[in-house]
N, C-alpha and C. Protein backbone atom coordinates (compact mmCIF):
# COMPACT_ATOMS: atom_id res chain seq x y z
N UNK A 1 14.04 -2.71 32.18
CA UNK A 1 13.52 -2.56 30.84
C UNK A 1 14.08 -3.67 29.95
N UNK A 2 13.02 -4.65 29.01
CA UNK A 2 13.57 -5.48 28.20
C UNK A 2 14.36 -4.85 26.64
N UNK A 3 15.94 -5.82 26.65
CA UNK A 3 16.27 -5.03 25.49
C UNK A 3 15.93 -5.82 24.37
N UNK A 4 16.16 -5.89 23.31
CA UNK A 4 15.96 -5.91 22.15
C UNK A 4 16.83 -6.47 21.08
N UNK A 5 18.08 -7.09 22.06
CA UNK A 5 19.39 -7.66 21.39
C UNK A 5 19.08 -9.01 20.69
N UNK A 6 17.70 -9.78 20.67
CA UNK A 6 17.27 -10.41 19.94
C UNK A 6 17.29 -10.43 18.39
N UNK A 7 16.95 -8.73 18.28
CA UNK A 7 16.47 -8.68 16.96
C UNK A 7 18.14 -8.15 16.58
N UNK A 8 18.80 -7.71 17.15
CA UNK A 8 19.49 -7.12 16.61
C UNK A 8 20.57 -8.40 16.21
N UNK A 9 20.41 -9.37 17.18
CA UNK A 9 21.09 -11.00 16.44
C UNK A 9 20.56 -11.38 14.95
N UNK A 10 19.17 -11.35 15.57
CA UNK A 10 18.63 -11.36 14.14
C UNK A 10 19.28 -11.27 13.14
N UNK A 11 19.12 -9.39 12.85
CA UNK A 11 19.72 -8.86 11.80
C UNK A 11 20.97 -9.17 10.90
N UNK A 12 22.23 -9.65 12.04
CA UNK A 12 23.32 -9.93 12.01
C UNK A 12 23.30 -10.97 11.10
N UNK A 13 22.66 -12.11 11.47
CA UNK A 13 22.19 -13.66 10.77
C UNK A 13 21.79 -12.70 9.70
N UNK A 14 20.60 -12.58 9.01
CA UNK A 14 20.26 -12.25 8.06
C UNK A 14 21.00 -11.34 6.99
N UNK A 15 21.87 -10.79 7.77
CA UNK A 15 22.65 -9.29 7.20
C UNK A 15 24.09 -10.37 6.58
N UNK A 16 24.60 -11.19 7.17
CA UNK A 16 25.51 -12.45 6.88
C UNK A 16 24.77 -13.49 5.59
N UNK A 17 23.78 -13.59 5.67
CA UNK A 17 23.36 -14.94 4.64
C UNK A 17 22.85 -14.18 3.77
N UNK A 18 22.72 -12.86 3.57
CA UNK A 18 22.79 -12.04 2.30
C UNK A 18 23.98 -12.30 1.82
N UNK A 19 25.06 -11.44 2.34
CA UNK A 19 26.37 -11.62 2.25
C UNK A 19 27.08 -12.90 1.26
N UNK A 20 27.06 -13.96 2.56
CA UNK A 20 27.17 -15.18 1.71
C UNK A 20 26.54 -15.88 0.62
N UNK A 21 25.64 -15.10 0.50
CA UNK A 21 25.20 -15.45 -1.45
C UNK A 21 25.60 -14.48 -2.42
N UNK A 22 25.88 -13.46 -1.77
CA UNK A 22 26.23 -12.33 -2.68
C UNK A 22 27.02 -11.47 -1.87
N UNK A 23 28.34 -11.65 -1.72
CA UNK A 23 29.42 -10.46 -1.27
C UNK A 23 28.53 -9.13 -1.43
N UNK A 24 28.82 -8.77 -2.38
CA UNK A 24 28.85 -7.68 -2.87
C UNK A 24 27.56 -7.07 -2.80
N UNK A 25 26.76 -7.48 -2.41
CA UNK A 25 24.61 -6.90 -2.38
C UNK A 25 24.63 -5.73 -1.74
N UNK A 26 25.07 -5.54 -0.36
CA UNK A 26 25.28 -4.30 0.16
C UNK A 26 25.61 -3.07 -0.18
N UNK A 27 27.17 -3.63 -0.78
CA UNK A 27 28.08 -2.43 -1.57
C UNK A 27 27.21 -2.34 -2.51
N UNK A 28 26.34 -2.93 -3.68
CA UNK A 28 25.90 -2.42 -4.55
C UNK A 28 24.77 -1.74 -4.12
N UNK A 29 24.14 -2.18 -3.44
CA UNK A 29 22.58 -1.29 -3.18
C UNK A 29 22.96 -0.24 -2.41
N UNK A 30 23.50 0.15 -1.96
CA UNK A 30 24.04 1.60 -0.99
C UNK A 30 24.16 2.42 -2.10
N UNK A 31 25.10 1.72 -3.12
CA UNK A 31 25.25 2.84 -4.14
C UNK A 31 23.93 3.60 -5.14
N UNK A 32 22.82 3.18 -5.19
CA UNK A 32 21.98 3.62 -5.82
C UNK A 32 20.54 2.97 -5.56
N UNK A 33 19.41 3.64 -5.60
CA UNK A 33 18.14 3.48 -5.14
C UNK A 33 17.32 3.40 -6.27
N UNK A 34 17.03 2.57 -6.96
CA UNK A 34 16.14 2.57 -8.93
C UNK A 34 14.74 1.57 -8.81
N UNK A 35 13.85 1.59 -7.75
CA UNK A 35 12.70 0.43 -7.59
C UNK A 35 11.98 1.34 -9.13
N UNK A 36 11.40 -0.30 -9.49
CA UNK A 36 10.46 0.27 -10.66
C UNK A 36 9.04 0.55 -9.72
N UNK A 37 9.17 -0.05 -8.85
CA UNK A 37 7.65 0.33 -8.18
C UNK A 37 7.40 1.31 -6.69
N UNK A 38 6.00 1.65 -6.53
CA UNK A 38 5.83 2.25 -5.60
C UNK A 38 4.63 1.24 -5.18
N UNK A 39 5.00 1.18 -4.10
CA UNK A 39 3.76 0.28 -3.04
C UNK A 39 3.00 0.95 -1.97
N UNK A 40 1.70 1.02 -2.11
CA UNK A 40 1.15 1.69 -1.11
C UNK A 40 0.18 1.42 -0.45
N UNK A 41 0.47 0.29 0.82
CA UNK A 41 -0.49 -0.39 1.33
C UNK A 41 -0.63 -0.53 2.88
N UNK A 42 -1.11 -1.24 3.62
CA UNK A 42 -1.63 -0.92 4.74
C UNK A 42 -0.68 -0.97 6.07
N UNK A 43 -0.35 -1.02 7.17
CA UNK A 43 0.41 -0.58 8.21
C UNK A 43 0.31 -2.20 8.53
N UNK A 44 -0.31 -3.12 8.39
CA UNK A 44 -1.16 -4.18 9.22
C UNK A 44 0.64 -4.66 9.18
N UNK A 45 0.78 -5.69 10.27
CA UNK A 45 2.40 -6.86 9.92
C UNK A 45 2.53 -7.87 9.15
N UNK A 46 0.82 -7.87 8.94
CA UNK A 46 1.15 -9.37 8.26
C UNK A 46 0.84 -9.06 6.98
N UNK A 47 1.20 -7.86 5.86
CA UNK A 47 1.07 -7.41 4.99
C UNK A 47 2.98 -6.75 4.39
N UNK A 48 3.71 -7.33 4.50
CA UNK A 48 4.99 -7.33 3.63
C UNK A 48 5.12 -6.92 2.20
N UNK A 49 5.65 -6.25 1.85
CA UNK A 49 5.40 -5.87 0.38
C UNK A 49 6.37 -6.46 0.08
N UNK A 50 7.66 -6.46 0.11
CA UNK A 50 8.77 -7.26 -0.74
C UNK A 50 9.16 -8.47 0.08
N UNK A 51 8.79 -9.08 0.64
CA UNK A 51 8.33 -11.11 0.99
C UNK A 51 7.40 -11.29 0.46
N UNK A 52 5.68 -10.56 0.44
CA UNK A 52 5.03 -11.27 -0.47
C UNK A 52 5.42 -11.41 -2.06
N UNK A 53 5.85 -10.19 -2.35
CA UNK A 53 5.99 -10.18 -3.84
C UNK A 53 7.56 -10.52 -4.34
N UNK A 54 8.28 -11.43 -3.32
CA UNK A 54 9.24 -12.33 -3.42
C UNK A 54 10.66 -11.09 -4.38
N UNK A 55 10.18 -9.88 -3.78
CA UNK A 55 11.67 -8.77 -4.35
C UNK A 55 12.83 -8.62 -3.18
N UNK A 56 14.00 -8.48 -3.63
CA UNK A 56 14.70 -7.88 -3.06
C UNK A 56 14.67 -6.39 -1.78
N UNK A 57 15.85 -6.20 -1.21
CA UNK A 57 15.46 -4.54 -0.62
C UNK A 57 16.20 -4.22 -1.64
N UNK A 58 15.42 -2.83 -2.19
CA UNK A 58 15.86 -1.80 -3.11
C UNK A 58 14.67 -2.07 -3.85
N UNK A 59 14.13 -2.65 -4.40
CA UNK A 59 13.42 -3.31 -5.52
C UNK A 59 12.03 -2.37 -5.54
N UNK A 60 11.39 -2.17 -4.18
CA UNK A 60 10.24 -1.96 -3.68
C UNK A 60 10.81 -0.68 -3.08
N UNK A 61 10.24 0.90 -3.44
CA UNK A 61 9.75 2.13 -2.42
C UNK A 61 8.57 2.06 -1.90
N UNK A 62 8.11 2.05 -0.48
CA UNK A 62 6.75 1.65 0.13
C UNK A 62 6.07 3.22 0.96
N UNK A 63 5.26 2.89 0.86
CA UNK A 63 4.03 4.07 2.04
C UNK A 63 3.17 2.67 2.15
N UNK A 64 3.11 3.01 4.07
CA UNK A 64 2.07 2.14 4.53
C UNK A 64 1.29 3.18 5.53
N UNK A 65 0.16 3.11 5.63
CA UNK A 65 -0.68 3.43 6.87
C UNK A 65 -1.89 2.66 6.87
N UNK A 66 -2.56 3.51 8.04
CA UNK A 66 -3.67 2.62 8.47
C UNK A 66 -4.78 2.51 7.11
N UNK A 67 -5.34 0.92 6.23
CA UNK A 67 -6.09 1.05 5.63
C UNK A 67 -5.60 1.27 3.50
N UNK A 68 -4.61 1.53 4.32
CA UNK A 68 -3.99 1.77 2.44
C UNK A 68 -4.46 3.20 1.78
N UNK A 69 -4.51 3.75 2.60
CA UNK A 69 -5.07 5.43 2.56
C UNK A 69 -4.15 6.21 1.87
N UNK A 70 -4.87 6.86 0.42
CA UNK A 70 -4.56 8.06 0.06
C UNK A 70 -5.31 9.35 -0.25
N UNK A 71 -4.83 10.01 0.84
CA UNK A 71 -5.85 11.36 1.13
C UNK A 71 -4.95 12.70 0.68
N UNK A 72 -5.66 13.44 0.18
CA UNK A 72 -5.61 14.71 -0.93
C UNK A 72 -4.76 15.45 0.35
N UNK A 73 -4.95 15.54 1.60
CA UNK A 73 -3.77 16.76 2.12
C UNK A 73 -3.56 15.57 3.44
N UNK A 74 -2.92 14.40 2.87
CA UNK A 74 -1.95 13.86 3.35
C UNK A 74 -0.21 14.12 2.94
N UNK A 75 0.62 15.02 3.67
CA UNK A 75 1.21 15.76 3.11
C UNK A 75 2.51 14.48 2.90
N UNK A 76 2.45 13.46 3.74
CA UNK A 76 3.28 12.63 4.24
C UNK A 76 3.55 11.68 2.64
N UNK A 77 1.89 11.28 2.17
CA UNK A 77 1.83 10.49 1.54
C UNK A 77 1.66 10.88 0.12
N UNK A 78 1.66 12.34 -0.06
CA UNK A 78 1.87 12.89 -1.49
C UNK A 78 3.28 13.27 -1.39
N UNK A 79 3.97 13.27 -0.26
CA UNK A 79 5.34 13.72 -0.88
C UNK A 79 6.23 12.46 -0.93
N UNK A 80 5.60 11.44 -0.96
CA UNK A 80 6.19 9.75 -0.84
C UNK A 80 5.95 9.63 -2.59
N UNK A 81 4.58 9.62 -3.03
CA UNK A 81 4.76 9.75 -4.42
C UNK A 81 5.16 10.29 -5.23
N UNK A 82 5.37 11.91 -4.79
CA UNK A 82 6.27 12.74 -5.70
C UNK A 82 7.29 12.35 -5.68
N UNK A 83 8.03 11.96 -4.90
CA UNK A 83 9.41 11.74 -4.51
C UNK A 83 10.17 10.28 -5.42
N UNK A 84 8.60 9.40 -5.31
CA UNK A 84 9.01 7.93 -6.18
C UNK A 84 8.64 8.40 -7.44
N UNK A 85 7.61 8.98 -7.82
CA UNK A 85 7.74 9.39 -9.40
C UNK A 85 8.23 10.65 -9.91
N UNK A 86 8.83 11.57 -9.45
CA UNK A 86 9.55 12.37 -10.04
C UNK A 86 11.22 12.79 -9.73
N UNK A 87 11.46 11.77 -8.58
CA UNK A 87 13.37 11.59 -8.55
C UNK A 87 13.53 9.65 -8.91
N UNK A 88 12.84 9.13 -8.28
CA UNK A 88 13.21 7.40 -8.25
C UNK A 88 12.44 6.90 -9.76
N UNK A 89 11.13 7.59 -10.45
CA UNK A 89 11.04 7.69 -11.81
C UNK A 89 10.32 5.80 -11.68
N UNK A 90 9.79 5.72 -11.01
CA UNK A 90 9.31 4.30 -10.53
C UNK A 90 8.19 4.31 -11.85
N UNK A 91 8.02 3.02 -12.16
CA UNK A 91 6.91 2.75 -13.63
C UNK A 91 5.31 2.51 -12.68
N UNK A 92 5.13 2.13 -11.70
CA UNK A 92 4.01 1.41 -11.60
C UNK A 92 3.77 1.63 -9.67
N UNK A 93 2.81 2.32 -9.82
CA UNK A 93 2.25 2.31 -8.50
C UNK A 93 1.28 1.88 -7.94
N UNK A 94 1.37 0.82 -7.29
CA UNK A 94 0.55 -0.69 -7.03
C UNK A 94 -0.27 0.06 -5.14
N UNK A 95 -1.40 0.43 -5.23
CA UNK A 95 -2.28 0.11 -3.67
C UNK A 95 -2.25 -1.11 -3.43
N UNK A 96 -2.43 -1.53 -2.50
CA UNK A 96 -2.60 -2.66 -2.26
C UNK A 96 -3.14 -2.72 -0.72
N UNK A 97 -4.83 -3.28 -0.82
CA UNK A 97 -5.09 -3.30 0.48
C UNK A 97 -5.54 -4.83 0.78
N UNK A 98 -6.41 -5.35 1.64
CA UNK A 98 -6.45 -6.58 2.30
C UNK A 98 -7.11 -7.16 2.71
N UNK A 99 -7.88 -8.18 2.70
CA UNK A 99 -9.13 -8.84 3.33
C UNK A 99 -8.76 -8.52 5.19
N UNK A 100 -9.87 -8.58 5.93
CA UNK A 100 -9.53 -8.53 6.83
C UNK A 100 -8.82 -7.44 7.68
N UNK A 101 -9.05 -6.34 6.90
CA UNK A 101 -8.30 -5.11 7.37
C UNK A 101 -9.07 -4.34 8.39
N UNK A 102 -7.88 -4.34 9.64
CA UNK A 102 -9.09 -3.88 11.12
C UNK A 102 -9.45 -2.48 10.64
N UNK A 103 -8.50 -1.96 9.61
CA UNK A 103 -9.27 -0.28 9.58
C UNK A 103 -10.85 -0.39 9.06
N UNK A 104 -11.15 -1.28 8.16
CA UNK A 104 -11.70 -1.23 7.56
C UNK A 104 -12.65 -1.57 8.26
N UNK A 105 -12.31 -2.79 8.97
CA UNK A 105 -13.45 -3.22 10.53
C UNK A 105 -14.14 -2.65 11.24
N UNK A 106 -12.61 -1.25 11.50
CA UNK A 106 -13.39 -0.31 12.73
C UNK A 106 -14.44 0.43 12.04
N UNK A 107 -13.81 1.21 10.80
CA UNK A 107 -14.98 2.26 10.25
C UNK A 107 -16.65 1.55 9.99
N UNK A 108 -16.47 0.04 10.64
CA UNK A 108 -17.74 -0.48 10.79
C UNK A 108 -18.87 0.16 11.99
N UNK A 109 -17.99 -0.14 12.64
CA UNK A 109 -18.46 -0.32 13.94
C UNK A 109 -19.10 1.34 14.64
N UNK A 110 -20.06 1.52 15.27
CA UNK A 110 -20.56 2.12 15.99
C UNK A 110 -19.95 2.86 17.54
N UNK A 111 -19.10 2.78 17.00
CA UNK A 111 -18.03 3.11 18.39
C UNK A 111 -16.70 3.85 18.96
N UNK A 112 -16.61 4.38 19.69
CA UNK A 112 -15.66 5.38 19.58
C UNK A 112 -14.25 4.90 19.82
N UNK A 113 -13.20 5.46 18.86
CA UNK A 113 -11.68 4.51 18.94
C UNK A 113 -10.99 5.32 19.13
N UNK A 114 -11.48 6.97 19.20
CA UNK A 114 -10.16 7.80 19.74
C UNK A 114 -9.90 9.07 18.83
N UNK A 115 -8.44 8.80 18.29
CA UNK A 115 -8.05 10.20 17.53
C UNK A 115 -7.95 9.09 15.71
N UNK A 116 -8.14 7.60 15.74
CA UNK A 116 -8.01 7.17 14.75
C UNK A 116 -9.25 7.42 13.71
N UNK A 117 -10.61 7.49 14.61
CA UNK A 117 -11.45 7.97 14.17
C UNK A 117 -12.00 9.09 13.06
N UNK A 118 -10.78 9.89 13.17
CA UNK A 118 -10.61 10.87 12.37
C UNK A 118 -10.22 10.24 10.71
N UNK A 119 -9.27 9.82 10.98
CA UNK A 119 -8.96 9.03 9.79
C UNK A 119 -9.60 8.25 9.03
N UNK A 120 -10.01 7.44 10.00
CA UNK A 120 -11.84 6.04 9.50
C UNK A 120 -12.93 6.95 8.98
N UNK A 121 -12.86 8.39 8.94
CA UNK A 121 -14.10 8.72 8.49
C UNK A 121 -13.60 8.73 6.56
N UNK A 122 -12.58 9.05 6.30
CA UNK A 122 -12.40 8.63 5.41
C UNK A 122 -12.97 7.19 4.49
N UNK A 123 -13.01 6.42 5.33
CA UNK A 123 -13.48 4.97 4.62
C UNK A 123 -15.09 4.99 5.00
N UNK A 124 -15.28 5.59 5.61
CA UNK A 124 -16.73 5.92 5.93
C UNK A 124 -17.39 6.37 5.01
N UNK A 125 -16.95 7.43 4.20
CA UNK A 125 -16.84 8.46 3.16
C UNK A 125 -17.15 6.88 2.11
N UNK A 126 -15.97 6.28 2.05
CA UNK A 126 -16.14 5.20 0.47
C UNK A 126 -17.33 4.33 0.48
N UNK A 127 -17.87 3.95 2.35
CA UNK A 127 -19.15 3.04 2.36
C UNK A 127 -20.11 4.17 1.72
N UNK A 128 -20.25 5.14 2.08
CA UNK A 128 -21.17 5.95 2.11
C UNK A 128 -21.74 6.58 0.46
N UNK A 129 -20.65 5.75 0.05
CA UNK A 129 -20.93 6.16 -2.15
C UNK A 129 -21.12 4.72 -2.29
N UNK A 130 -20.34 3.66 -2.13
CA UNK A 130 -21.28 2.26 -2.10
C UNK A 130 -22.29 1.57 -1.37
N UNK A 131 -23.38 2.76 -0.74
CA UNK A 131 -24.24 2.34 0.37
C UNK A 131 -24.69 1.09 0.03
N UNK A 132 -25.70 0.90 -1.19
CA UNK A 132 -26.70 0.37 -2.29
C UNK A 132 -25.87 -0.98 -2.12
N UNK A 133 -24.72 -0.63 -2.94
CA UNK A 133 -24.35 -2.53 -2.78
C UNK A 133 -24.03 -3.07 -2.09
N UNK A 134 -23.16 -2.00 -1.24
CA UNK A 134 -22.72 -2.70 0.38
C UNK A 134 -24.23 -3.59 1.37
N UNK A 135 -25.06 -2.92 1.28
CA UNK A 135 -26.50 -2.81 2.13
C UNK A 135 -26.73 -4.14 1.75
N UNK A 136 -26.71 -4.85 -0.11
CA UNK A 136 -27.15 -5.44 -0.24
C UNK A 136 -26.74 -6.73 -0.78
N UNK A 137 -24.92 -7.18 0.74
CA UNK A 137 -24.48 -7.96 0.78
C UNK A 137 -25.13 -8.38 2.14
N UNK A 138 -25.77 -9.79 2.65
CA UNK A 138 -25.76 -10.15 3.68
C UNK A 138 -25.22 -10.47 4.57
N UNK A 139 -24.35 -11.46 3.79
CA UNK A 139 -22.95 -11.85 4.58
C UNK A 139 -22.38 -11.21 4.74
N UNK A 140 -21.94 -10.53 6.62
CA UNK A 140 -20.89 -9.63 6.94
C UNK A 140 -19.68 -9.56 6.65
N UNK A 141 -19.29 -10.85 6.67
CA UNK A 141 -17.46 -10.79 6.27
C UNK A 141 -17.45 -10.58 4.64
N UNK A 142 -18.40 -10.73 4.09
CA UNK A 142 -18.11 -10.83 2.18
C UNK A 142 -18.69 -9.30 2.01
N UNK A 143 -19.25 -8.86 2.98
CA UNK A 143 -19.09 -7.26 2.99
C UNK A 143 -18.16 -6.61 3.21
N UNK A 144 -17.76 -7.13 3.82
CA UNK A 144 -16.26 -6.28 4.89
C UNK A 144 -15.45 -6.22 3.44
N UNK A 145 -15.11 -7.43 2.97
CA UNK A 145 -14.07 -7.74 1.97
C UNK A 145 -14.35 -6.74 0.85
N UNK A 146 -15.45 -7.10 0.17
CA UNK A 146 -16.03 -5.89 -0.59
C UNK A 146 -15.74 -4.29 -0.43
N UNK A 147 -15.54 -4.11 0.44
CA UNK A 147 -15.58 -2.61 1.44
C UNK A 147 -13.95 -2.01 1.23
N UNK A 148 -13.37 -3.37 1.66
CA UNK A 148 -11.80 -3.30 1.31
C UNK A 148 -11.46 -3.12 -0.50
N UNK A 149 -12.01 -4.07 -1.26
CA UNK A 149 -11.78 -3.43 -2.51
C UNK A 149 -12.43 -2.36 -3.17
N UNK A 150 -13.90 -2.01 -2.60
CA UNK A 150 -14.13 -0.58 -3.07
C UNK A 150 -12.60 0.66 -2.28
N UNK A 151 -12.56 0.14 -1.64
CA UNK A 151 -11.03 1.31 -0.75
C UNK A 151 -10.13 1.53 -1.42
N UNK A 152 -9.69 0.20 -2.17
CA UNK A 152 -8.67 0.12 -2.68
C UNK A 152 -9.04 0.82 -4.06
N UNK A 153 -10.22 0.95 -4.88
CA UNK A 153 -10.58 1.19 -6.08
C UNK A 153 -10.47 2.67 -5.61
N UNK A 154 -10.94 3.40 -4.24
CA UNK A 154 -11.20 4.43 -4.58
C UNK A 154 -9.74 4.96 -4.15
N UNK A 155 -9.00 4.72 -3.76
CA UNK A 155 -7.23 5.27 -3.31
C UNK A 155 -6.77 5.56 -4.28
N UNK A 156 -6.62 4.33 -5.58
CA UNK A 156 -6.55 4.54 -6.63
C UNK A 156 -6.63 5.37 -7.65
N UNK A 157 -8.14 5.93 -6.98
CA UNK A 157 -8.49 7.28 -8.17
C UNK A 157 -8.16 8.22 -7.30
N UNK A 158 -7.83 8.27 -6.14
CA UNK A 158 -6.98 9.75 -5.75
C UNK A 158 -5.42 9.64 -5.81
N UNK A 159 -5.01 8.27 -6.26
CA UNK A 159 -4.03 8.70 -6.73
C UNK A 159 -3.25 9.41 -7.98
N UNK A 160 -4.24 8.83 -9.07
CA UNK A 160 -4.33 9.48 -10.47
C UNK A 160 -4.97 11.23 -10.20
N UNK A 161 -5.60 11.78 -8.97
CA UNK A 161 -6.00 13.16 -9.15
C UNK A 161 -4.83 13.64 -8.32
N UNK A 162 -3.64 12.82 -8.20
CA UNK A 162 -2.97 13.76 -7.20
C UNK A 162 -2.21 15.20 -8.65
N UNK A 163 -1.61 15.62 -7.96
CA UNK A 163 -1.00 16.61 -9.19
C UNK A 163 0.59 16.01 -9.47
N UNK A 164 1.14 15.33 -8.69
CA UNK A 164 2.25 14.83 -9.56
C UNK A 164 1.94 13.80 -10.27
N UNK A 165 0.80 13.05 -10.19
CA UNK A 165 0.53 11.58 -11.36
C UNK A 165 0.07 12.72 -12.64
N UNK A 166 -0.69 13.41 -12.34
CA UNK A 166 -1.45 13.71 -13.49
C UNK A 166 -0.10 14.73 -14.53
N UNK A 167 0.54 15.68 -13.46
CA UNK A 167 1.28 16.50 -14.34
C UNK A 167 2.61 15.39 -14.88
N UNK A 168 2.93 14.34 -14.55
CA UNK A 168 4.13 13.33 -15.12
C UNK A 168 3.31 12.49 -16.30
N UNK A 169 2.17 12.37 -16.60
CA UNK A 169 0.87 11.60 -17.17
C UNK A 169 1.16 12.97 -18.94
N UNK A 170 0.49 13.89 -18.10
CA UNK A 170 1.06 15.35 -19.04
C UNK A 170 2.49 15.07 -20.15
N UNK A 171 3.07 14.82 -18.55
CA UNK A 171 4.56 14.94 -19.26
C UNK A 171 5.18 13.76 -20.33
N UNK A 172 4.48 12.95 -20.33
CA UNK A 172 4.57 11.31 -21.14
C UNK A 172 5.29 10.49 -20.23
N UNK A 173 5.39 10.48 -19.48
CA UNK A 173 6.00 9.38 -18.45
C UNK A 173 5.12 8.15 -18.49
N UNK A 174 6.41 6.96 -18.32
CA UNK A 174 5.52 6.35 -18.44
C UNK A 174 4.99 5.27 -17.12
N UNK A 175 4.17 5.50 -16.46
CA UNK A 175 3.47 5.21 -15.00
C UNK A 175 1.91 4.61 -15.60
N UNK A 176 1.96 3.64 -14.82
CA UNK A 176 0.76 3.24 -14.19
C UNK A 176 0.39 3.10 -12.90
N UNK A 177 -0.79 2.72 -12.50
CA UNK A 177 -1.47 2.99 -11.22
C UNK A 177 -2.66 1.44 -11.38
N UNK A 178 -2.33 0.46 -10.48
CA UNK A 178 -2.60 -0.21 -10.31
C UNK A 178 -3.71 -0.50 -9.08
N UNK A 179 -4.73 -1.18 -8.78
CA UNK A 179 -5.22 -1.44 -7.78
C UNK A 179 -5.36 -3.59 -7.48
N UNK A 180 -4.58 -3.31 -5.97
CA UNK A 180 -4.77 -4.77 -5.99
C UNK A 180 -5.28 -4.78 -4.13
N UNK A 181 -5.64 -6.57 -4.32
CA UNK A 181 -6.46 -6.88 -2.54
C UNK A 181 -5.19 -7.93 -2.45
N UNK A 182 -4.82 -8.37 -1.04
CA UNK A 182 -4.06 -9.21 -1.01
C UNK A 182 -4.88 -10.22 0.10
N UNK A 183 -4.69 -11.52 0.28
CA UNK A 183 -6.04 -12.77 1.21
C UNK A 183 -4.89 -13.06 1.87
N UNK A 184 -4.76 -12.52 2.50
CA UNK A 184 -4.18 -12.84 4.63
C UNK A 184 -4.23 -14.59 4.55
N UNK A 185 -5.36 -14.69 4.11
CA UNK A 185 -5.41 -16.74 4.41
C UNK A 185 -4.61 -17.26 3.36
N UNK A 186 -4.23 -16.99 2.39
CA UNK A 186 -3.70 -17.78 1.49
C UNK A 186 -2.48 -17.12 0.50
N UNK A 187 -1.93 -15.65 1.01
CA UNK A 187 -0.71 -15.11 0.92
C UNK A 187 -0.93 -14.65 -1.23
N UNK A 188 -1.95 -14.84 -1.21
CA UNK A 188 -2.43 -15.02 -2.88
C UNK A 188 -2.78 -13.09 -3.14
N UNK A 189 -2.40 -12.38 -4.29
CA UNK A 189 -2.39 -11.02 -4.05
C UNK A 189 -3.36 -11.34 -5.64
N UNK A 190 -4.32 -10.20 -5.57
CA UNK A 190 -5.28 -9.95 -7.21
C UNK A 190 -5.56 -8.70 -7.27
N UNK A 191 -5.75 -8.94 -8.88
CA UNK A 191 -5.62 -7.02 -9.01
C UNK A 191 -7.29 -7.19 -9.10
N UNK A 192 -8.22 -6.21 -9.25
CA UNK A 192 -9.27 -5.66 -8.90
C UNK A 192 -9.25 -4.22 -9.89
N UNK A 193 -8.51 -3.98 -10.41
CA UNK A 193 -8.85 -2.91 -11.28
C UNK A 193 -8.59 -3.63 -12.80
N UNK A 194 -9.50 -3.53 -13.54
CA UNK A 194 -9.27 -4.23 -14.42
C UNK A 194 -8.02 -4.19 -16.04
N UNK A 195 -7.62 -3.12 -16.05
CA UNK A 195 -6.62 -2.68 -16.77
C UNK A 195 -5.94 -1.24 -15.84
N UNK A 196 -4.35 -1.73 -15.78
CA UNK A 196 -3.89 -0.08 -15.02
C UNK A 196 -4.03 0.38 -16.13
N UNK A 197 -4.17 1.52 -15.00
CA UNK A 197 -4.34 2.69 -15.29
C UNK A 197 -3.18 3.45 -15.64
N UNK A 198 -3.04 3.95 -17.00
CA UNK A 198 -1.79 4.82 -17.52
C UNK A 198 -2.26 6.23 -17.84
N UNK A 199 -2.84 6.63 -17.81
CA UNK A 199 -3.16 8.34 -18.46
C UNK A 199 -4.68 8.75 -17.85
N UNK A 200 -5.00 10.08 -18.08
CA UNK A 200 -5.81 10.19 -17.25
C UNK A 200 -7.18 10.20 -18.23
């Protein structure tokens, strides 16, 4: 069996040249967890939330799965937001999904992928309210892309119906809910919702 002592060199290097710019980074971030944000975007690797958006660790609390999915009795991914907005008190909760996203690919396709399928019907669900404009893109890939920011628009609004945005919204907190696409080709991230969203 191959081991894995590669990465764990890795770490070492990296865990050291923290260090040596800042003694002390460790000891301080152990002691307390305060990200202003919550990130909630897709599983893919080549989608980084704190390298693209050039933060620190601590800086960024993340939920990733397949597609940038937020579903009403995803129990995993509503208790990720309760948890960042009503103990970590995070200002701004950024989706963020992606050109080029295979979830988004598969729920294309005509074909059977298994037990993920279950999940893709979800995005199936978002083509299926933008039939009209989707239908009446020609170009496949500038559809696909399209497809990805209607996803991202509509995650968005289930994140504002979850019951901890809305009852902290209630409460005057102050949160927004952001929707952004990020371009795989050119590492360039845009928001797509045109003003966050703060209240309901």
């Amino acid at each position: 069996m191959k081991t894995l002592e590669h990465l764990f060199k890795r770490n070492k290097d990296w865990a050291q040249s923290i260090t040596d710019e800042d003694p002390d980074f460790f000891k301080n971030l152990s002691k307390l967890q305060s990200p202003e944000y919550l990130w909630i975007g897709c599983a893919d690797s080549r989608v980084a939330s704190n390298q693209l958006l050039n933060l620190a660790p601590g800086e960024v609390f993340v939920h990733r799965n397949i597609a940038n999915m937020v579903i009403h009795s995803d129990l995993n991914c509503l208790s990720v937001i309760q948890f960042a907005v009503e103990v970590l008190k995070v200002k701004h909760i950024i989706v963020c999904g992606h050109y080029g996203c295979g979830g988004i690919k598969a729920s294309l396709e005509n074909i059977d992928h298994g037990l993920i399928d279950n999940w893709l019907g979800h995005i199936k669900d978002v083509h299926r309210l933008h039939t009209t404009e989707l239908n009446a893109i020609s170009d496949k890939e500038e559809m696909e892309h399209r497809l990805c920011e209607l996803n991202v628009i509509e995650q968005v609004s289930n994140v504002c119906d979850t019951t901890t945005v809305k009852n902290a919204w209630k409460n005057g907190a102050e949160l927004s809910v952001h929707g952004w696409i990020y371009n795989i080709e050119n590492g360039i991230l845009k928001d797509i919702t045109d003003t966050p969203i703060t209240h309901e």
